[in-house]
Protein backbone atom coordinates (compact mmCIF):
# COMPACT_ATOMS: atom_id res chain seq x y z
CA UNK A 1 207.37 172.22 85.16
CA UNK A 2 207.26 173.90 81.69
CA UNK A 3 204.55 176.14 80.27
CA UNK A 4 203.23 175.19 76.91
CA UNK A 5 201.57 177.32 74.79
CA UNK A 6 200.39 175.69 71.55
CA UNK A 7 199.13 177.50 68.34
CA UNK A 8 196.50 176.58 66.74
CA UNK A 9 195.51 176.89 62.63
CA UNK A 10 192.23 178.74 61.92
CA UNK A 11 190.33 179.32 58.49
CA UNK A 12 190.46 183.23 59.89
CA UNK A 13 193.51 185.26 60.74
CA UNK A 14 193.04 186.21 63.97
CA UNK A 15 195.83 187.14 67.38
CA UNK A 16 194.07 184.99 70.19
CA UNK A 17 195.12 180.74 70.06
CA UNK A 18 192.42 178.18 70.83
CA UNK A 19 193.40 176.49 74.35
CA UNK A 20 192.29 175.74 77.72
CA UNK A 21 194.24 175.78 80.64
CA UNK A 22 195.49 172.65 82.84
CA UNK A 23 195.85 172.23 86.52
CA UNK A 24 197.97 169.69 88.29
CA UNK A 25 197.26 168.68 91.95
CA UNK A 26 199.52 169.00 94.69
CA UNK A 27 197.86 166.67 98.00
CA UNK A 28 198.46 165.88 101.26
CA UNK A 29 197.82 161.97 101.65
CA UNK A 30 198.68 159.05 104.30
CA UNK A 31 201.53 156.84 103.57
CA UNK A 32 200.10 153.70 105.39
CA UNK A 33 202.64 154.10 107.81
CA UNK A 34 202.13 155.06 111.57
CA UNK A 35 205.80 156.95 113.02
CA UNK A 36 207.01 158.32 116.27
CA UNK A 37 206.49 161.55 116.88
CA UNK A 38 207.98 161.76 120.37
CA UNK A 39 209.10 164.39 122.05
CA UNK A 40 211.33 165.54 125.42
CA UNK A 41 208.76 167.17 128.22
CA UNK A 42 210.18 171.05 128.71
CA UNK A 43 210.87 171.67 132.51
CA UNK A 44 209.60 174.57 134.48
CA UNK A 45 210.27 175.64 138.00
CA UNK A 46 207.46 173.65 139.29
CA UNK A 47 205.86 171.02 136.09
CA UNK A 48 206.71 169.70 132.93
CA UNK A 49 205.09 169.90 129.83
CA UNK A 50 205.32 168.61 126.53
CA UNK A 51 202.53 169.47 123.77
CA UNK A 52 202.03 167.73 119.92
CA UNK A 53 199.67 169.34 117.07
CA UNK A 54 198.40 166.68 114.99
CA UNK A 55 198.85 166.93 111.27
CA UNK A 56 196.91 163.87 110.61
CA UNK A 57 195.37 160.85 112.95
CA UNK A 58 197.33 160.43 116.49
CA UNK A 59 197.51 158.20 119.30
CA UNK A 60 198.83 157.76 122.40
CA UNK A 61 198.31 153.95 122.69
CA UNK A 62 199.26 152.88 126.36
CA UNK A 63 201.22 154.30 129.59
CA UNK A 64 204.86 153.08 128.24
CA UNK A 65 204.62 155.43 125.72
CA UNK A 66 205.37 157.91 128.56
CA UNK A 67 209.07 157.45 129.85
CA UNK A 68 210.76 158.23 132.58
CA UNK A 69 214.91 158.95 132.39
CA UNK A 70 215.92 155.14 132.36
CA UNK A 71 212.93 154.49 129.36
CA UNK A 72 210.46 152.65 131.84
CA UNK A 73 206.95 153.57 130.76
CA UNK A 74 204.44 155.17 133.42
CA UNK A 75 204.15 152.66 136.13
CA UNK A 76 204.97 150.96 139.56
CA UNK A 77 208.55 151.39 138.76
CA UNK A 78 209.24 154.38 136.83
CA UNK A 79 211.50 157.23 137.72
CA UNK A 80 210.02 160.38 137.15
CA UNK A 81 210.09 161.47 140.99
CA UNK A 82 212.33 159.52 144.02
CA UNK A 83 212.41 161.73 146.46
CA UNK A 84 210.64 161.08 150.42
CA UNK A 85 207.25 161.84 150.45
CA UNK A 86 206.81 162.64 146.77
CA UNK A 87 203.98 161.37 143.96
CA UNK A 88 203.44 161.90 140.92
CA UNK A 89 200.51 164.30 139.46
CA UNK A 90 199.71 163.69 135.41
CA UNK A 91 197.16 164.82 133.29
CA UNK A 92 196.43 164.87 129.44
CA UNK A 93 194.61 167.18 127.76
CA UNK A 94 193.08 167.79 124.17
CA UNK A 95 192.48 170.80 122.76
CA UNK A 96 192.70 172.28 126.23
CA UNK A 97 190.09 169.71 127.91
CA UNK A 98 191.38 167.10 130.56
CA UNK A 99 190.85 163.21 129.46
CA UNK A 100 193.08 161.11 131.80
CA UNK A 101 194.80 162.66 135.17
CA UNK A 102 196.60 160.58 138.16
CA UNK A 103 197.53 161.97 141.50
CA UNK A 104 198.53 160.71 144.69
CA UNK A 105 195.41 158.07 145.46
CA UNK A 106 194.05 157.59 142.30
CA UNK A 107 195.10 155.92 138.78
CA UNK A 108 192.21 155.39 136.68
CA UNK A 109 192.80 153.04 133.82
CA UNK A 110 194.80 154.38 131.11
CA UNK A 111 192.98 153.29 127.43
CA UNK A 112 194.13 154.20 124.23
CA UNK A 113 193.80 158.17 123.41
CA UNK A 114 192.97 159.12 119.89
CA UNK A 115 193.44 162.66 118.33
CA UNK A 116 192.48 164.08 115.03
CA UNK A 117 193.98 165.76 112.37
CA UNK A 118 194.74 169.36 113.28
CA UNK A 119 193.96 168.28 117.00
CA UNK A 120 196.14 169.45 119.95
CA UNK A 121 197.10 167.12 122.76
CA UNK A 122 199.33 168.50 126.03
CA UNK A 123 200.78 166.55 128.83
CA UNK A 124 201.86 168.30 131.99
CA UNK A 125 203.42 166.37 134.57
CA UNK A 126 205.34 167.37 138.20
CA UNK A 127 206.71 165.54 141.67
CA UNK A 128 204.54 166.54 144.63
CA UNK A 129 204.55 166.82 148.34
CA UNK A 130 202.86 168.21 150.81
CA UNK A 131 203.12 172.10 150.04
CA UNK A 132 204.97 171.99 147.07
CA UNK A 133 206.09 170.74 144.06
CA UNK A 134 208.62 170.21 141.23
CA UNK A 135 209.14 169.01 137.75
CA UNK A 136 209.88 165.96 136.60
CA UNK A 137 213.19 163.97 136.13
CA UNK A 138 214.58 165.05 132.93
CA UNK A 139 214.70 163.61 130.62
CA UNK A 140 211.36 162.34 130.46
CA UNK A 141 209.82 161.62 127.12
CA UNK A 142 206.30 161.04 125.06
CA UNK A 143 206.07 158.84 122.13
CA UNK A 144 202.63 159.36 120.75
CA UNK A 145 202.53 157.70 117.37
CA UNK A 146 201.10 160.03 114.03
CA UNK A 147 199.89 158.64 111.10
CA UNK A 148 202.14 159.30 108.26
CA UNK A 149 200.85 161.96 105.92
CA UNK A 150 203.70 163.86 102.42
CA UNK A 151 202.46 166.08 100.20
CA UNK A 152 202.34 164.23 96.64
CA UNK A 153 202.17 165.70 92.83
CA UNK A 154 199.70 164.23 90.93
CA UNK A 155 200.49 166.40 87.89
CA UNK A 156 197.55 166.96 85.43
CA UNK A 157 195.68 163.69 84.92
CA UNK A 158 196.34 162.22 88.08
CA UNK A 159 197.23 159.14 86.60
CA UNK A 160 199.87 158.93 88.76
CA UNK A 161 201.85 160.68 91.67
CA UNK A 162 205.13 161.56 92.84
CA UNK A 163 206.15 162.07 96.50
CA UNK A 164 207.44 165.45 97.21
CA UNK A 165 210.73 164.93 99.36
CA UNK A 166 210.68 166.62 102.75
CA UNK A 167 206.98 167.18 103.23
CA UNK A 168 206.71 164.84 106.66
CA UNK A 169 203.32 166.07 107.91
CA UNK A 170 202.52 167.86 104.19
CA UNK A 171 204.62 170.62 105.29
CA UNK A 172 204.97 173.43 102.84
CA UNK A 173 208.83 173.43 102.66
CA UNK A 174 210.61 176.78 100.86
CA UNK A 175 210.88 174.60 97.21
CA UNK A 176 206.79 174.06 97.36
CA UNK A 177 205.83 177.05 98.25
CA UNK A 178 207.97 178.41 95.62
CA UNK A 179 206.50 176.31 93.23
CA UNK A 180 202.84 176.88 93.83
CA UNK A 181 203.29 180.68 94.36
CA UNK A 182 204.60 180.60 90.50
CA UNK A 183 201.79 178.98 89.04
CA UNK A 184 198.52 180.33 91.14
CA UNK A 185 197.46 182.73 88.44
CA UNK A 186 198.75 182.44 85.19
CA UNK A 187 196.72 185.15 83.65
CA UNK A 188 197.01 189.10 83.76
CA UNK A 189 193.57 190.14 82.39
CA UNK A 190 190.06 187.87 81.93
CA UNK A 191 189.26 185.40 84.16
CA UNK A 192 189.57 181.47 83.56
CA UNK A 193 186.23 180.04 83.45
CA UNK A 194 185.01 177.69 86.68
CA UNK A 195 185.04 174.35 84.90
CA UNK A 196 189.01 174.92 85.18
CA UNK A 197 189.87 175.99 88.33
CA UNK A 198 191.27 174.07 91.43
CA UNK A 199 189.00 173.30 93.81
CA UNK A 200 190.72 174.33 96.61
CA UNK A 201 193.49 177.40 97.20
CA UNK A 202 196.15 177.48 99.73
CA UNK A 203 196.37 181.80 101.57
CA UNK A 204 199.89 181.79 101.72
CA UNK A 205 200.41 182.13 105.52
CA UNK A 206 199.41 177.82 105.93
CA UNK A 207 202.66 175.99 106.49
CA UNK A 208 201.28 172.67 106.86
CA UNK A 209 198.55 171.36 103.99
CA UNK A 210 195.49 169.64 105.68
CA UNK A 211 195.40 165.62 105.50
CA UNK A 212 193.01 165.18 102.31
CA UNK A 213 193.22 168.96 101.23
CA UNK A 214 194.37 168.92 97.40
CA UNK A 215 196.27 172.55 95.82
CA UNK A 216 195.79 172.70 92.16
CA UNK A 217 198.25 174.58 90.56
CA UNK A 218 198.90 175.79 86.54
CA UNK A 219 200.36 173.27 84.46
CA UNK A 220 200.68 174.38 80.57
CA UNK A 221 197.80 175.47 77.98
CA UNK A 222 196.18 172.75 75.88
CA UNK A 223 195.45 173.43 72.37
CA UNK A 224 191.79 172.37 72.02
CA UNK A 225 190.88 169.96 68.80
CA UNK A 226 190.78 170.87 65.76
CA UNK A 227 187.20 170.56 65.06
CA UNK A 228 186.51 173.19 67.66
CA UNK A 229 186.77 176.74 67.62
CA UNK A 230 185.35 179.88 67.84
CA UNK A 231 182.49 180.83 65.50
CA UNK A 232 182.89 184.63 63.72
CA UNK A 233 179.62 186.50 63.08
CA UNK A 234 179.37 188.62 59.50
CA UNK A 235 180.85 190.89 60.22
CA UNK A 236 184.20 188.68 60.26
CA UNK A 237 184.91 189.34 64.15
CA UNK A 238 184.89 186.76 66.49
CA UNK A 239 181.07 185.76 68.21
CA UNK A 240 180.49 185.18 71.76
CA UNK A 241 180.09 181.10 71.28
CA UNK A 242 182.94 178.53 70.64
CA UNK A 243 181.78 175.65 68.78
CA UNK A 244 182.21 172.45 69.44
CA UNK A 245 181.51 168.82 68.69
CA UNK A 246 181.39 166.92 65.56
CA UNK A 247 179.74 168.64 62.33
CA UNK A 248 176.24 166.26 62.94
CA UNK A 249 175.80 167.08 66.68
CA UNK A 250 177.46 170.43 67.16
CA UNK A 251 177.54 172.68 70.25
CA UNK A 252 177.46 176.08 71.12
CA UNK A 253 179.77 177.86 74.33
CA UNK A 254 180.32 180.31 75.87
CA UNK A 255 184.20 181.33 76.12
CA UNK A 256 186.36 183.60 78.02
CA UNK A 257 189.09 185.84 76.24
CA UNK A 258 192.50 185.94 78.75
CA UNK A 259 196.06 187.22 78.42
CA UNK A 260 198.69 185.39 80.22
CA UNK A 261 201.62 187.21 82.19
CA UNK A 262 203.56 186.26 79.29
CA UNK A 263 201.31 188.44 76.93
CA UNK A 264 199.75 185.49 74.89
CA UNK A 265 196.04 185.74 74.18
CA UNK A 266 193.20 182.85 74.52
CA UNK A 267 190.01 181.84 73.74
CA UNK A 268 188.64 179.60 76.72
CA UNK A 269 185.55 177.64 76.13
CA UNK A 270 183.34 177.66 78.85
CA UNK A 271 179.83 176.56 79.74
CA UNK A 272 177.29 175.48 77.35
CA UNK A 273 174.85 177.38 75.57
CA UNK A 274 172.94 175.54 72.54
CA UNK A 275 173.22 171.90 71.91
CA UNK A 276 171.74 170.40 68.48
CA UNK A 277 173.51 172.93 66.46
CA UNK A 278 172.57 172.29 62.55
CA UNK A 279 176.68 174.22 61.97
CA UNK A 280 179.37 176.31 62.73
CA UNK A 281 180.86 176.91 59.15
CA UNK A 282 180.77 176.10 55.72
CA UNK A 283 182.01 172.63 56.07
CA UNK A 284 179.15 171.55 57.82
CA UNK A 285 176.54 172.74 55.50
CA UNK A 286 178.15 171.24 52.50
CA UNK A 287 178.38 167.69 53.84
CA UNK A 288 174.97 167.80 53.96
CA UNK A 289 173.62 169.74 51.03
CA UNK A 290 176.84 168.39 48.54
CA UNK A 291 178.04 172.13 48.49
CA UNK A 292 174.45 173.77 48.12
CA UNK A 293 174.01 175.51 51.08
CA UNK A 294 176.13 177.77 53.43
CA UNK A 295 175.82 178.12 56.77
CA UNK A 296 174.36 181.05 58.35
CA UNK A 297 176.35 182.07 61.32
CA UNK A 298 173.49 184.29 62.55
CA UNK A 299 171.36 181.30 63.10
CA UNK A 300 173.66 178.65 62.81
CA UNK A 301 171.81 176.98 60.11
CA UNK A 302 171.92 175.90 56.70
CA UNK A 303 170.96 178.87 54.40
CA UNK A 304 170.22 178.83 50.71
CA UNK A 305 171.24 182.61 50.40
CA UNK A 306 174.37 183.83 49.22
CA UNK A 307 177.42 186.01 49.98
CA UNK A 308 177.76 188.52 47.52
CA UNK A 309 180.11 191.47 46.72
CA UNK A 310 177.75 193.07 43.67
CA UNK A 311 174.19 192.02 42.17
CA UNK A 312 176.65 190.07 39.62
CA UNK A 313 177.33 187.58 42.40
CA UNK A 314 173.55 187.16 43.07
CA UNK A 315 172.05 185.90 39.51
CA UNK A 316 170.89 182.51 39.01
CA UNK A 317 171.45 180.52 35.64
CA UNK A 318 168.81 179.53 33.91
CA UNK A 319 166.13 181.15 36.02
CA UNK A 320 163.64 183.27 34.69
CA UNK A 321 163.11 186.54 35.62
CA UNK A 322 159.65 186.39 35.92
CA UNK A 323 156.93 183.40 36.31
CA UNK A 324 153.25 183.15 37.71
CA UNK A 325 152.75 186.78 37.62
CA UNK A 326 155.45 187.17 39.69
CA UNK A 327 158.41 189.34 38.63
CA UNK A 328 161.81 187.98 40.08
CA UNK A 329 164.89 190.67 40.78
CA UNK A 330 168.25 189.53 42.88
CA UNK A 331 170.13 192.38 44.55
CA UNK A 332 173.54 192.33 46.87
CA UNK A 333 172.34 193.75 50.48
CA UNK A 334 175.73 195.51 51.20
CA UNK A 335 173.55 196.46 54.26
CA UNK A 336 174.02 192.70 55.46
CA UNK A 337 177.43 191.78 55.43
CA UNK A 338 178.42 188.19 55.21
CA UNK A 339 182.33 187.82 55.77
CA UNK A 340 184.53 187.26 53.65
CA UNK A 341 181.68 189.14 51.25
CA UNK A 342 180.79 192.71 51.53
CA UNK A 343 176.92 191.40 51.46
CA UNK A 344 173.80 189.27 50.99
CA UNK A 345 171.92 188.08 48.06
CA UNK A 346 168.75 189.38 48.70
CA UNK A 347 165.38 188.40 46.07
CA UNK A 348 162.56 190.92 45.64
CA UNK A 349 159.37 189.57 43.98
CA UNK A 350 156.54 191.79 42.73
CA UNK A 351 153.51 190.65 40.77
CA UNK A 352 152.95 192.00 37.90
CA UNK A 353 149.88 191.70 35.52
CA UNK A 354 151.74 189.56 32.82
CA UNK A 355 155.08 187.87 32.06
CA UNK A 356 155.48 187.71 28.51
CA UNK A 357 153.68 188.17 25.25
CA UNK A 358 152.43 184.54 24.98
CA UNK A 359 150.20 185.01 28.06
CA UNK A 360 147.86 188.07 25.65
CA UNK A 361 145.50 188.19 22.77
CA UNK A 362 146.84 188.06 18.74
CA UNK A 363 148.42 191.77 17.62
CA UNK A 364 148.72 192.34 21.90
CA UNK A 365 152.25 192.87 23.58
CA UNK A 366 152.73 192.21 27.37
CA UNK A 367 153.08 195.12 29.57
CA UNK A 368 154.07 193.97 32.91
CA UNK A 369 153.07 197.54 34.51
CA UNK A 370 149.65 198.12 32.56
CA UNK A 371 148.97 194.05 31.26
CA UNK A 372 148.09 193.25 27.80
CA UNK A 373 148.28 195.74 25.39
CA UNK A 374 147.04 196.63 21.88
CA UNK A 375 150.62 196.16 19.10
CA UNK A 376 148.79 198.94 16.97
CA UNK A 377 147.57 202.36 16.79
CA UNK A 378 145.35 202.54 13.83
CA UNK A 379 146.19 206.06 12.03
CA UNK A 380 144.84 207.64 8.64
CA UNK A 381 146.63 208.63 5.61
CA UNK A 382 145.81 212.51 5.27
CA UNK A 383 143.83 212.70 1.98
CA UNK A 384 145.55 213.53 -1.04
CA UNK A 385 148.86 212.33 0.63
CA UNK A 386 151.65 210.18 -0.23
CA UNK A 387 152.28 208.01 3.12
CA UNK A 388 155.46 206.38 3.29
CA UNK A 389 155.01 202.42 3.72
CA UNK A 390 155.99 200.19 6.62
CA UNK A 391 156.05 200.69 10.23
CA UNK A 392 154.79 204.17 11.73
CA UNK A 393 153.58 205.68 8.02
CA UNK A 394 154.38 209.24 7.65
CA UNK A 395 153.84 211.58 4.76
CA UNK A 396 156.24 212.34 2.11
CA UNK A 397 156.56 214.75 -0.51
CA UNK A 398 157.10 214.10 -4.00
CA UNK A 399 160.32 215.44 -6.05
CA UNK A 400 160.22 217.88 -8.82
CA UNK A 401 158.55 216.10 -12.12
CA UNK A 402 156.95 213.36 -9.69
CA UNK A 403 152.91 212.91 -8.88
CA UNK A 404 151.02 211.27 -5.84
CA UNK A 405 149.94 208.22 -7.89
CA UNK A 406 147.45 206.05 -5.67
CA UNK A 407 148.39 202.65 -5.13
CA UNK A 408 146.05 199.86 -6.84
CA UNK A 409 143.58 198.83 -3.55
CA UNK A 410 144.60 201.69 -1.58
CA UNK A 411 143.90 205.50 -1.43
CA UNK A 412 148.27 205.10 -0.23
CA UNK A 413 149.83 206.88 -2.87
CA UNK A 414 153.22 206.67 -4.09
CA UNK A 415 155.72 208.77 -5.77
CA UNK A 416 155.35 208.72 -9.74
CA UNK A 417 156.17 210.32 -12.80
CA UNK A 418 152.77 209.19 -14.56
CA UNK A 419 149.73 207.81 -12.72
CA UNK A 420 148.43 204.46 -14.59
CA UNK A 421 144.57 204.11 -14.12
CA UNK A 422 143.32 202.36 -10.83
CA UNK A 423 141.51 199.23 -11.07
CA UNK A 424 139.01 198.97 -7.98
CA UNK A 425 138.32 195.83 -6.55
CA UNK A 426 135.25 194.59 -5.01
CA UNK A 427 137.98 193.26 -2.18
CA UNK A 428 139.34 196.71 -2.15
CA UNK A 429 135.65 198.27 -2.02
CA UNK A 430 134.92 196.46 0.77
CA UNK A 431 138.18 197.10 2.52
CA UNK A 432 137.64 200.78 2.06
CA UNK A 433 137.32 201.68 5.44
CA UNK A 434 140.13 200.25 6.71
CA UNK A 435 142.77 202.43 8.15
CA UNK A 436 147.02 202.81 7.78
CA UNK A 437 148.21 201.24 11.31
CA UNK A 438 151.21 202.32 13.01
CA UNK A 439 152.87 200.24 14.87
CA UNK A 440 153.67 200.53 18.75
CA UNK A 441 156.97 199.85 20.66
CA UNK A 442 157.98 196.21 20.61
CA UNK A 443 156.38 195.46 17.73
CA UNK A 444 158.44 193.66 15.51
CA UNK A 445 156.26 193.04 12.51
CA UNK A 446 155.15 195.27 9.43
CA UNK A 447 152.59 196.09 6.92
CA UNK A 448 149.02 198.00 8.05
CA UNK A 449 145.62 198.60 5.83
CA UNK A 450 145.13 201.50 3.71
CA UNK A 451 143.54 204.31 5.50
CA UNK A 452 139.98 205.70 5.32
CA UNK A 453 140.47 208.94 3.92
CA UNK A 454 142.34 207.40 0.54
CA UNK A 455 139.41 204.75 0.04
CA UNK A 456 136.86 207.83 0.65
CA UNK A 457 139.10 209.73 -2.49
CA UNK A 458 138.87 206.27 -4.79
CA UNK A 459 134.65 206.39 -4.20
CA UNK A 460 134.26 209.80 -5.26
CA UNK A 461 136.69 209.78 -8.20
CA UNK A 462 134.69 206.51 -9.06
CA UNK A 463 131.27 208.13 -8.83
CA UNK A 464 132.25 210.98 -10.57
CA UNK A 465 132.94 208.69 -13.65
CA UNK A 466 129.90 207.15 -14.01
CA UNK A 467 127.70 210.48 -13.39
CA UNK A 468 129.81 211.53 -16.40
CA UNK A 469 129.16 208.26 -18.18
CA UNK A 470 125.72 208.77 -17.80
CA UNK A 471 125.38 212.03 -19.32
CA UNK A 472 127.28 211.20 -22.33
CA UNK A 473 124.54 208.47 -22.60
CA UNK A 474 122.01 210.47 -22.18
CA UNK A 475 123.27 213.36 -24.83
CA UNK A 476 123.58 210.40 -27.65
CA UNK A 477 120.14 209.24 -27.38
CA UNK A 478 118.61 213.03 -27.16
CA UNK A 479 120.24 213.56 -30.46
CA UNK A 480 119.09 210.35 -31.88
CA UNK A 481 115.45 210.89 -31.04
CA UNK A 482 116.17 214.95 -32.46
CA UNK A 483 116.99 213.05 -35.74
CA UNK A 484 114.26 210.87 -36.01
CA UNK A 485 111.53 213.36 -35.68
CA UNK A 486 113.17 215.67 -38.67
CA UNK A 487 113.09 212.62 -41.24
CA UNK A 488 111.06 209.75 -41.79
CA UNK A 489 112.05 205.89 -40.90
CA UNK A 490 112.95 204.52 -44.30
CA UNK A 491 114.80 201.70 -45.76
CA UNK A 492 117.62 201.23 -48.70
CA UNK A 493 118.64 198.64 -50.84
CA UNK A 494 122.64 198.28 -50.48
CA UNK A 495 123.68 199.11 -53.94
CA UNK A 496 126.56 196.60 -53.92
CA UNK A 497 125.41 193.96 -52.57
CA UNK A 498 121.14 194.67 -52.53
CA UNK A 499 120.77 194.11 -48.91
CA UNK A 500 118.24 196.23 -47.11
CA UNK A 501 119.66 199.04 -44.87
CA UNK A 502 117.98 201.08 -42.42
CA UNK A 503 118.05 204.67 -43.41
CA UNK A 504 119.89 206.14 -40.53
CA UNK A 505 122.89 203.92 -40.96
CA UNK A 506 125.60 205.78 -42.85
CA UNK A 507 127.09 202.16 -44.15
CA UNK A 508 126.11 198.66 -45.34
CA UNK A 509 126.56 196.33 -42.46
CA UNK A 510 126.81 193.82 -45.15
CA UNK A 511 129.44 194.97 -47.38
CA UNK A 512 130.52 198.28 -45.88
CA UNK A 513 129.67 200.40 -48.98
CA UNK A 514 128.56 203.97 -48.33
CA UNK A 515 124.38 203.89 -48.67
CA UNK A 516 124.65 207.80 -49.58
């Protein structure tokens, strides 16, 4: 027979093939047929003997089948002694314990004798007289009849068989036992799992195989299908479970790794260890999640995570980085390798007080540390300052031949070579306390109010004007009232145009001529 040895494709490089050994039968069986297995009783110097081991069923059916010289059976007439004042003594024995006998006054009746496989029949017989005796007349025969048993070859399926020539009695000629010594163990290191061994083993000092005893013998290596096969962990080596089944109803071995005497290696499925499997690989996952999922060869299920090789591999379009209060970061786990990747997509999520700027108040920026936070730091304009506008405001210094000029509304100055006069609002009045804001990181926009200190310069300047105003009032009607008392009220005709005039008008407010 020839040894086949199969490979088999896998997904994964890897030295061992997928395969399970097969065992043909070798079997000792009846024919049908009954034969003669007669034999020629061996003399002594006072009996005869003859003895038969049974290989399968035997029987020694009636007296003819024991015959004298001339073929007469055992009876009235035979030959087996002749001489004066002999008789004949027989007796039959199996395994050692008498069942028929005859001597000189007695002959029981003789009924058919039965033996059993691997039974052992002897019949002695001798010529008697008074004070002696003598064997038999050769030669005497026994023709015991043996049910025909031959080994056959039922090869692997035992579909069929094939007689093995020159096995009469399932004898273990030279050419079987050659055979079946060549294929007992076809393996040099592991062991072949139960589910494929022959029942039964032959020691090899048996000659003859027992009627219904079977011999199972190596045959050739059977590449397994090819939706089987060992599952690899994430590491990328090889698990401890061989899958099997179809990717909806998968199942989960255990297997044996061998080497043959040849040197090949294999992976041996053996007994089962999970049934219900969700998958083995890939494959399975994405017939059921249209390429979704993967399949997780830890748990053998389908696992939204992802194989990664950097935090590159890990991001998700579209998906925001933080919702709900909850702040969203994917890293690769190089700590949990996932073969052919060097890792696992792994998601942290930490609340945090606030996602973005729409969840706070108006001029408030979202700090997801610290929450909502105030866009600007209200700061004043040092007095008597030039500020520079816009932003974070910050003093400046003007040129050679340039003056701090406030800014209309504002105590912000700016950077002139004349000042014009400042008009003062009531708007800007009111507004006077308002300060110059800076503005904080992430803050986008500009402007800011006028600070505190320049609207505290425009009230004073102001003040001081009309506590001036008022004196020069007050000066102009002291000298007015000095001039009355020196000369009386009187009155003049206008000489131009005779219109009365008040005396302490210098001019006619009728015709402009001088009264004096």
């Amino acid at each position: 027979m020839i040894v086949l040895a199969i490979p088999f494709a896998f997904t994964q490089e890897q030295q061992c093939e997928l395969a399970h050994p097969t065992f043909g039968t070798i079997g000792c069986e009846k024919t049908g047929k009954w034969i003669d297995i007669g034999k020629q009783l061996q003399s002594s110097t006072t009996d005869s003997t003859v003895q038969f081991n049974c290989t399968s069923n035997c029987e020694l059916q009636n007296k003819t089948d024991i015959r004298d010289p001339n073929g007469n059976g055992l009876g009235s007439s035979d030959k087996f002694c002749g001489g004066i004042g002999e008789w004949l003594d027989i007796q039959i024995l199996k395994n050692g314990q008498k069942v028929w006998s005859r001597g000189l006054n007695s002959e029981p009746p003789f009924a058919l004798i039965k033996f059993s496989s691997g039974d052992t029949f002897e019949i002695k017989m001798k010529c008697s007289w008074i004070g002696g005796s003598r064997p038999v007349n050769a030669p005497s025969t026994v023709h015991p009849v043996e049910e025909e048993i031959v080994l056959y070859d039922y090869g692997v399926d035992k579909a069929g068989k094939t007689f093995i020539a020159q096995t009469l009695g399932c004898v273990l000629n030279p050419e079987v036992q050659t055979f079946i010594n060549s294929h007992k163990n076809p393996i040099t290191e592991g062991q072949i799992p139960e589910k494929y061994q022959p029942k039964d083993t032959l020691v090899d000092s048996v000659t003859n195989m027992e009627l219904g005893r079977t011999y199972g013998y190596f045959a050739r290596w059977e590449p397994d299908p090819t939706d089987i096969g060992v599952v690899y962990d994430k590491t990328g080596q090889p698990s401890s479970f061989y899958c099997s089944g179809n990717p909806t109803n998968r199942i989960l071995l255990s297997y044996s790794k061998i080497t043959t005497n040849s040197g090949k290696c294999y992976y041996v499925p053996s007994t089962t260890v999970r049934t219900g499997v969700e998958c083995c690989n890939d494959s399975d996952c994405r017939l059921k999640s249209n390429g979704q999922l993967l399949c997780d060869q830890g748990e053998f299920k389908c696992s939204d995570k992802k194989r990664c090789d950097s935090g590159i591999d890990c991001q998700v379009p579209g998906e925001s980085d933080c919702s709900n209060k909850i702040q969203t970061a994917w890293s690769c786990n190089l700590a949990q390798p996932w073969y052919p990747s060097k890792g696992t997509c792994v998601k942290n999520e930490t609340p945090v007080s606030c996602c973005s700027d729409n969840e706070c108040g108006l001029n408030e920026y979202c700090d997801r540390t610290n929450g909502c936070k105030a866009r600007y730091i209200l700061q004043e304009c040092p007095y008597g300052s030039c500020c520079k506008e816009g932003g974070n405001y910050k003093t400046q210094n003007c040129g050679t031949g340039l003056q701090c000029c406030a800014s209309e509304g504002s105590i912000v100055g700016n950077c002139k070579e004349t000042c014009a006069p400042i008009v003062t609002s009531t708007e800007s009045t009111k507004s006077g306390t308002d300060a110059q804001s800076t503005k904080l990181p992430n803050d986008t926009s500009s402007g800011g109010k006028s600070g505190t200190s320049t609207i505290i310069v425009a009230v004073i300047v102001v003040s001081f004007l009309i506590v001036l105003a008022i004196a020069a009032g007050g000066y102009f009607i002291y000298r007015n009232l000095q001039t009355n008392a020196k000369s009386p009220l009187a009155t003049f005709a206008c000489p131009k145009c005779n219109s009365v005039q008040k005396s302490t008008t210098k001019f006619c407010t009728s015709c402009g001529n001088k009264l004096k």
